[in-house]
C-alpha atoms as a PDB file:
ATOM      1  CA  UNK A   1     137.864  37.233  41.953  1.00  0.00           C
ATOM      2  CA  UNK A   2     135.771  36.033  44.875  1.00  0.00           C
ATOM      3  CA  UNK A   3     135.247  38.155  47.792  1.00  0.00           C
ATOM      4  CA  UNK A   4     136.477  37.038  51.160  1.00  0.00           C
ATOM      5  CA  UNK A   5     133.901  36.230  54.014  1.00  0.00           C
ATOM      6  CA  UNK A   6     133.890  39.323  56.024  1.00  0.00           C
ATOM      7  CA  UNK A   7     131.190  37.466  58.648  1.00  0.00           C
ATOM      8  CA  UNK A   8     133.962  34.739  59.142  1.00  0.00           C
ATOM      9  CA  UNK A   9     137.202  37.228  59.903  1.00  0.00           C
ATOM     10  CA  UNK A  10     138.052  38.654  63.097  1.00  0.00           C
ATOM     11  CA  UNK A  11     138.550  42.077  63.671  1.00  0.00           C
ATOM     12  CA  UNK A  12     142.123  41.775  63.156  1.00  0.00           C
ATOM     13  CA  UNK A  13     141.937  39.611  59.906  1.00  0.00           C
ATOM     14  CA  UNK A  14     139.272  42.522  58.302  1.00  0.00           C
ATOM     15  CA  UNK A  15     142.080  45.397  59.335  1.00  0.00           C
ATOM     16  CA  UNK A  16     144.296  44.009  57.123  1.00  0.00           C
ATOM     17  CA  UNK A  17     142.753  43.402  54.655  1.00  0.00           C
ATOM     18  CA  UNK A  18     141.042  46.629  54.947  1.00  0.00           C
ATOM     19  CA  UNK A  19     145.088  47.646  54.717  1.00  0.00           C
ATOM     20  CA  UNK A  20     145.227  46.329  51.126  1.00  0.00           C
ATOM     21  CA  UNK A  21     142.142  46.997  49.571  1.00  0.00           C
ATOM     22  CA  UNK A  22     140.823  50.541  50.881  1.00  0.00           C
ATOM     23  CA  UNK A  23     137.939  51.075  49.045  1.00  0.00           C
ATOM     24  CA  UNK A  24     136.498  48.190  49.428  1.00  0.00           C
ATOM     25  CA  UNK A  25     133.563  49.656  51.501  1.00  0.00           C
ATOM     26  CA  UNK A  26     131.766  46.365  52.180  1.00  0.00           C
ATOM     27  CA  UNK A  27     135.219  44.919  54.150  1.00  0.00           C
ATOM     28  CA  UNK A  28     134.796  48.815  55.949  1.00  0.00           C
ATOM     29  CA  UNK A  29     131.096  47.934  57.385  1.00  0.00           C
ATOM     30  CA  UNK A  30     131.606  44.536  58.198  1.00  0.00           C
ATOM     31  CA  UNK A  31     135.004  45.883  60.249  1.00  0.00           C
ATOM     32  CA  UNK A  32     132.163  48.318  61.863  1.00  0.00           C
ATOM     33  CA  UNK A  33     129.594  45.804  62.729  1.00  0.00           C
ATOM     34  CA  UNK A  34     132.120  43.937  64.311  1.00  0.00           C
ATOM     35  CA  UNK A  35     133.778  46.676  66.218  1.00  0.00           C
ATOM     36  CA  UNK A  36     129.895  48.605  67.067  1.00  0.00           C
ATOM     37  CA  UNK A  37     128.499  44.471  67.943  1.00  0.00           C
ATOM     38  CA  UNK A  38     131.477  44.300  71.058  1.00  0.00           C
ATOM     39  CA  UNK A  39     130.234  45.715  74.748  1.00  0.00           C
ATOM     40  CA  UNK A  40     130.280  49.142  75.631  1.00  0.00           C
ATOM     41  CA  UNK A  41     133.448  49.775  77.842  1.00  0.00           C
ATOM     42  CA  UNK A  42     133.143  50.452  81.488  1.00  0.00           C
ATOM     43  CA  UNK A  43     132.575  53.418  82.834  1.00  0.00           C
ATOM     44  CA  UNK A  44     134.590  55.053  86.157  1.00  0.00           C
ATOM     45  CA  UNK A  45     133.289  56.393  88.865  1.00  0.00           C
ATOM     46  CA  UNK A  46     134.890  59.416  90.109  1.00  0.00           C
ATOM     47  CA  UNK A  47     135.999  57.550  93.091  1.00  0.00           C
ATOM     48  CA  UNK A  48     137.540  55.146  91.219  1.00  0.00           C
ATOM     49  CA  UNK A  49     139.555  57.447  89.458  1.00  0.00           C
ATOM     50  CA  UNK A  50     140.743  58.752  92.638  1.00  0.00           C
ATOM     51  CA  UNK A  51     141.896  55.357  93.525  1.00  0.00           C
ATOM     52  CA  UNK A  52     143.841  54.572  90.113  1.00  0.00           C
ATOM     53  CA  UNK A  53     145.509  57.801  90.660  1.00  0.00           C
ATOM     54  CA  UNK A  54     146.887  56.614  93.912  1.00  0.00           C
ATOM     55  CA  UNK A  55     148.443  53.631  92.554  1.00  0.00           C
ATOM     56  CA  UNK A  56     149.666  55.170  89.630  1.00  0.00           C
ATOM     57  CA  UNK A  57     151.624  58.011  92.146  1.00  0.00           C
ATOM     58  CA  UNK A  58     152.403  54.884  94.186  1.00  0.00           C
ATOM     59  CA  UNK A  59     154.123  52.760  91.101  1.00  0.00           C
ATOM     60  CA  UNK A  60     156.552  56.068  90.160  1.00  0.00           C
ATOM     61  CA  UNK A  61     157.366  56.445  93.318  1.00  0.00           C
ATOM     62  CA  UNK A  62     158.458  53.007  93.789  1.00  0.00           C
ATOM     63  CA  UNK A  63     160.389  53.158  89.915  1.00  0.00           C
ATOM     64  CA  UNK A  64     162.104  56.294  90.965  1.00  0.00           C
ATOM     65  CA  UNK A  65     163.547  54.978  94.190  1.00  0.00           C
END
């Protein structure tokens, strides 16, 4: 049986395969290169945080009016 092209899969695509053949540790690392190659999320500031709480307090107290 030939083995799938990890390179060519998305992310999605290698998770389920990964879903059907677990120990299939080469699928596993290319699913990690993939997912360790994407940006680094952002990061907050604490002011920010301040803010998004705000608008979250603001959006339930609209929902529960």
């Amino acid at each position: 049986m030939n083995k799938p092209q990890f390179a060519a899969m998305s992310k999605v695509e290698l998770k389920r395969y990964l879903l059907e053949n677990r120990n299939d540790t080469e699928a596993f690392h290319a699913l990690m290169d993939k997912i360790n190659a994407e940006p680094n999320p952002k990061f907050y500031t604490i002011d920010e945080i301040g803010e998004l709480e705000k608008l979250i307090e603001a959006k339930r107290t609209r929902e529960n009016l």
